[in-house]
Protein backbone atom coordinates (compact mmCIF):
# COMPACT_ATOMS: atom_id res chain seq x y z
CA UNK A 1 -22.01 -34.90 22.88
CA UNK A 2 -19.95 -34.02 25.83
CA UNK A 3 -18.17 -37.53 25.54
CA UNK A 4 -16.95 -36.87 21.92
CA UNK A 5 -15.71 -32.94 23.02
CA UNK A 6 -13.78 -34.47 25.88
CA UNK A 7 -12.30 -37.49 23.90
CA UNK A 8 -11.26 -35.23 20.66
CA UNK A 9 -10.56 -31.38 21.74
CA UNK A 10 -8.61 -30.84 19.07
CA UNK A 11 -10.76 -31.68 16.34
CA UNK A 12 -13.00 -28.81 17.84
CA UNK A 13 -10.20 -26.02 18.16
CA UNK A 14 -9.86 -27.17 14.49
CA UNK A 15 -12.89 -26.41 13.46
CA UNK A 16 -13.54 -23.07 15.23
CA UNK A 17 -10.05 -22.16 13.80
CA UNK A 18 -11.13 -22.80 10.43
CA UNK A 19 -14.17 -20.90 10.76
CA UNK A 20 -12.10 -17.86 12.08
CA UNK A 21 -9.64 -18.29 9.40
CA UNK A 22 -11.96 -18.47 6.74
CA UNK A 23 -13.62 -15.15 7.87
CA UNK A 24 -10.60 -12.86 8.91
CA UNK A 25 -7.67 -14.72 7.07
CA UNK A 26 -5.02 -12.93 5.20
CA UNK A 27 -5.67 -10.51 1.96
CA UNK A 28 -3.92 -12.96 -0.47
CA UNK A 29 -6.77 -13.76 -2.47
CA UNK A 30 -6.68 -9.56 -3.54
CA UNK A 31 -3.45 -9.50 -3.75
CA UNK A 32 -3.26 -12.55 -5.81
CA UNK A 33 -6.19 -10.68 -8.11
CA UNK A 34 -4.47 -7.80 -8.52
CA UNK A 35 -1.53 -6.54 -10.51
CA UNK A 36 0.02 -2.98 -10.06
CA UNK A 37 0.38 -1.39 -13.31
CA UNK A 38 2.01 1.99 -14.71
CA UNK A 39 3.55 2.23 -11.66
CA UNK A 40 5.42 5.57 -11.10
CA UNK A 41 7.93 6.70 -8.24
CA UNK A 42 10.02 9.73 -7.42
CA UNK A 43 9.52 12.85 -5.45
CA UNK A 44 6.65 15.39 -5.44
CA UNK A 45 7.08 19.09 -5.28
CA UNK A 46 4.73 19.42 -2.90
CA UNK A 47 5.52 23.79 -2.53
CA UNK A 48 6.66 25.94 -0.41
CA UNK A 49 6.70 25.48 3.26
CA UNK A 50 7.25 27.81 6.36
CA UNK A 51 10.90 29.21 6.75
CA UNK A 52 10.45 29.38 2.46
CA UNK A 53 12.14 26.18 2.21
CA UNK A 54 10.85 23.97 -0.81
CA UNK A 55 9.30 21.01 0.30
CA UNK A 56 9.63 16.78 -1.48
CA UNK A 57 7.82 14.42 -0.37
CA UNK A 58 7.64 10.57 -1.84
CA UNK A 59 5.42 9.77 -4.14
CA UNK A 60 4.19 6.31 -6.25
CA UNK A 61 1.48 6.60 -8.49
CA UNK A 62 -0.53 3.37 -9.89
CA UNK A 63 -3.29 1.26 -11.31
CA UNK A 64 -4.60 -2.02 -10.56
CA UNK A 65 -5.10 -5.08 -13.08
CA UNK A 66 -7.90 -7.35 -11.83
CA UNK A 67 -6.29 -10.00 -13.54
CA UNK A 68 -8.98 -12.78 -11.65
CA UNK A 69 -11.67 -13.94 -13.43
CA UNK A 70 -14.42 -12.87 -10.78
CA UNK A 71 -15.11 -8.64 -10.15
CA UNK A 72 -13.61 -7.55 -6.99
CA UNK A 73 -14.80 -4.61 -4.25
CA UNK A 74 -14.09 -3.60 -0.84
CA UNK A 75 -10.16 -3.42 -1.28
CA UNK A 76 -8.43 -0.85 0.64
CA UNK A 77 -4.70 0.10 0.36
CA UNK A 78 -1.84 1.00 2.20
CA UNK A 79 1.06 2.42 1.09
CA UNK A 80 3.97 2.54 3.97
CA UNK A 81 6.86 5.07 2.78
CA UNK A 82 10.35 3.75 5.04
CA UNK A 83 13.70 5.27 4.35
CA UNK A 84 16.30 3.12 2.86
CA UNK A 85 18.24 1.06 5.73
CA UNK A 86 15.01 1.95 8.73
CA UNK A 87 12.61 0.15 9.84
CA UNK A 88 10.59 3.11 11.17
CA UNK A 89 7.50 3.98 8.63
CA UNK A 90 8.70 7.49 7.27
CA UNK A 91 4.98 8.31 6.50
CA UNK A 92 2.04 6.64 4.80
CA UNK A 93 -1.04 6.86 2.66
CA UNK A 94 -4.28 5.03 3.51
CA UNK A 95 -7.14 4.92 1.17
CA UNK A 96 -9.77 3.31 -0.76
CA UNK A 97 -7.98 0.94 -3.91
CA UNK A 98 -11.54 -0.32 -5.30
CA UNK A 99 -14.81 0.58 -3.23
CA UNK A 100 -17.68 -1.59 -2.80
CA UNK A 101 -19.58 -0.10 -5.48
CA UNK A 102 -19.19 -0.22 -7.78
CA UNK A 103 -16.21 -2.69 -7.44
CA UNK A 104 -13.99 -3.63 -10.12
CA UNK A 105 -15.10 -6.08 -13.09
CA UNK A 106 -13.09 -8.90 -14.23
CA UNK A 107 -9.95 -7.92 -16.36
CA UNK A 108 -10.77 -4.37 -15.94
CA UNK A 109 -7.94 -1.77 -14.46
CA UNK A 110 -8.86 0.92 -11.69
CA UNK A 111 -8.04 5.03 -12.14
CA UNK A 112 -4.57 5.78 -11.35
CA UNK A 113 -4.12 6.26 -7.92
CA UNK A 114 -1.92 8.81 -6.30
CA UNK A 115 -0.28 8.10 -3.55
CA UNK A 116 1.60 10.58 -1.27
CA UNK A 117 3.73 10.54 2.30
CA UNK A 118 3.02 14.29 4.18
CA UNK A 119 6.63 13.72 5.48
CA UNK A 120 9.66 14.60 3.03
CA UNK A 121 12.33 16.89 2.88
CA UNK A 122 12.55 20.55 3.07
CA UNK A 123 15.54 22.91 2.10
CA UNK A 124 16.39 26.41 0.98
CA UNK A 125 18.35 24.74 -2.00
CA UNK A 126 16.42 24.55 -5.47
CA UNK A 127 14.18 21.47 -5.94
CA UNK A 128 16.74 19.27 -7.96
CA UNK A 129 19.55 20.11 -6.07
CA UNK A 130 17.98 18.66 -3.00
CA UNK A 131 17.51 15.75 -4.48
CA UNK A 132 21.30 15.95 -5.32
CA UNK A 133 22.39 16.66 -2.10
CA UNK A 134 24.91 14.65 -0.13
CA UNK A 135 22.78 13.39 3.05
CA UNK A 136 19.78 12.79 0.67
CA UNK A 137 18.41 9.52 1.94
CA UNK A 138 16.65 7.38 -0.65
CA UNK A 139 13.31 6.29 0.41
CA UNK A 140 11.16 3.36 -0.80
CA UNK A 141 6.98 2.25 -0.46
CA UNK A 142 5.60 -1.04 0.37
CA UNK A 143 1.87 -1.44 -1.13
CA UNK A 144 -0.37 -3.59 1.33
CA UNK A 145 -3.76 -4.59 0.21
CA UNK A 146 -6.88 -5.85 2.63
CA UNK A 147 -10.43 -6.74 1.23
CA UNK A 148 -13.27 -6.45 4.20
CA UNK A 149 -12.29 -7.84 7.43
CA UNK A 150 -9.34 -9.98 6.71
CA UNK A 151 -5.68 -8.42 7.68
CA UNK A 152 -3.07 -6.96 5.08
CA UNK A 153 -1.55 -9.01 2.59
CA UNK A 154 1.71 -6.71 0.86
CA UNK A 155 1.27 -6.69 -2.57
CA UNK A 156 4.22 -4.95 -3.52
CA UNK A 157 7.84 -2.54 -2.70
CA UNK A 158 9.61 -0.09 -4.89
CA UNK A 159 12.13 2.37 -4.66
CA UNK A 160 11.31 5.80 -4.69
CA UNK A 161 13.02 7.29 -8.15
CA UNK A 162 15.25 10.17 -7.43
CA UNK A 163 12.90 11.93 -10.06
CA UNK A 164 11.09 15.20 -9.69
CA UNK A 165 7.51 15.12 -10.08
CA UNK A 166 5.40 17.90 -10.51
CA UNK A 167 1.71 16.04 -11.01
């Protein structure tokens, strides 16, 4: 046995790769399962802050199409808000897209999920007037996806509407 290790090493980091791969590979096979649905973006009133300044914050609500032919569970999501032209993550939400139990059946769609950023903007100046404001900066969210112990596969990006939303 020790012969055919020493004469073919890389046929054994081969295998043990594959065997790590399999287990803690990328979330493609979710996000190839799933399609985002009634998606909807823009900017949530989310009150008034200290200093009575109104307060926006970015916003994308969906639901996910198991479009796969197999029920799905343990997918978590991850919605990364960035600023248009930075790199930095602006803020982010981090939850549960379809739990273990009890999963989510072939074909079926989950609830809508709500997805917020605590960071926004805050001003003195009425709600849709901040949203009209010169230095507004437009913001956008990346949607990653990861099912058990396998690492983040993006599913998708959009723009955050300049749209007021009060729900």
């Amino acid at each position: 046995m020790a012969s055919l290790l020493t004469r073919t090493p890389g046929l054994v980091l081969v295998a043990v790769l594959a065997l790590f791969s399999s287990n803690c590979g990328s979330s493609v096979e979710a996000v190839a399962a799933l399609e985002p649905v009634d998606v909807v973006t823009g900017w949530f009133d989310d009150g008034i802050v200290e200093g009575q300044k109104n307060k926006l914050v970015p916003s994308v609500t969906l639901k996910l199409r198991n479009k796969s032919g197999e029920p799905l569970k343990s997918i978590q999501i991850n919605a990364i808000f960035k600023r248009v032209g930075e790199q930095e993550m602006w803020g982010e939400y981090f939850g549960w897209a379809i739990p273990r139990k009890p999963g989510l059946a072939a074909g079926a769609e989950t609830q809508p999920m709500v997805m917020r950023s605590a960071l926004g903007y805050t001003g003195t100046q009425p709600r849709m007037q901040m949203l009209q404001n010169t230095e507004f900066i437009d913001a956008k969210v990346e949607i990653f996806l990861k099912q058990g112990s396998k690492v983040w596969a993006k599913l998708a990006e959009y723009p955050i509407q300049r749209q007021l939303l009060t729900k």
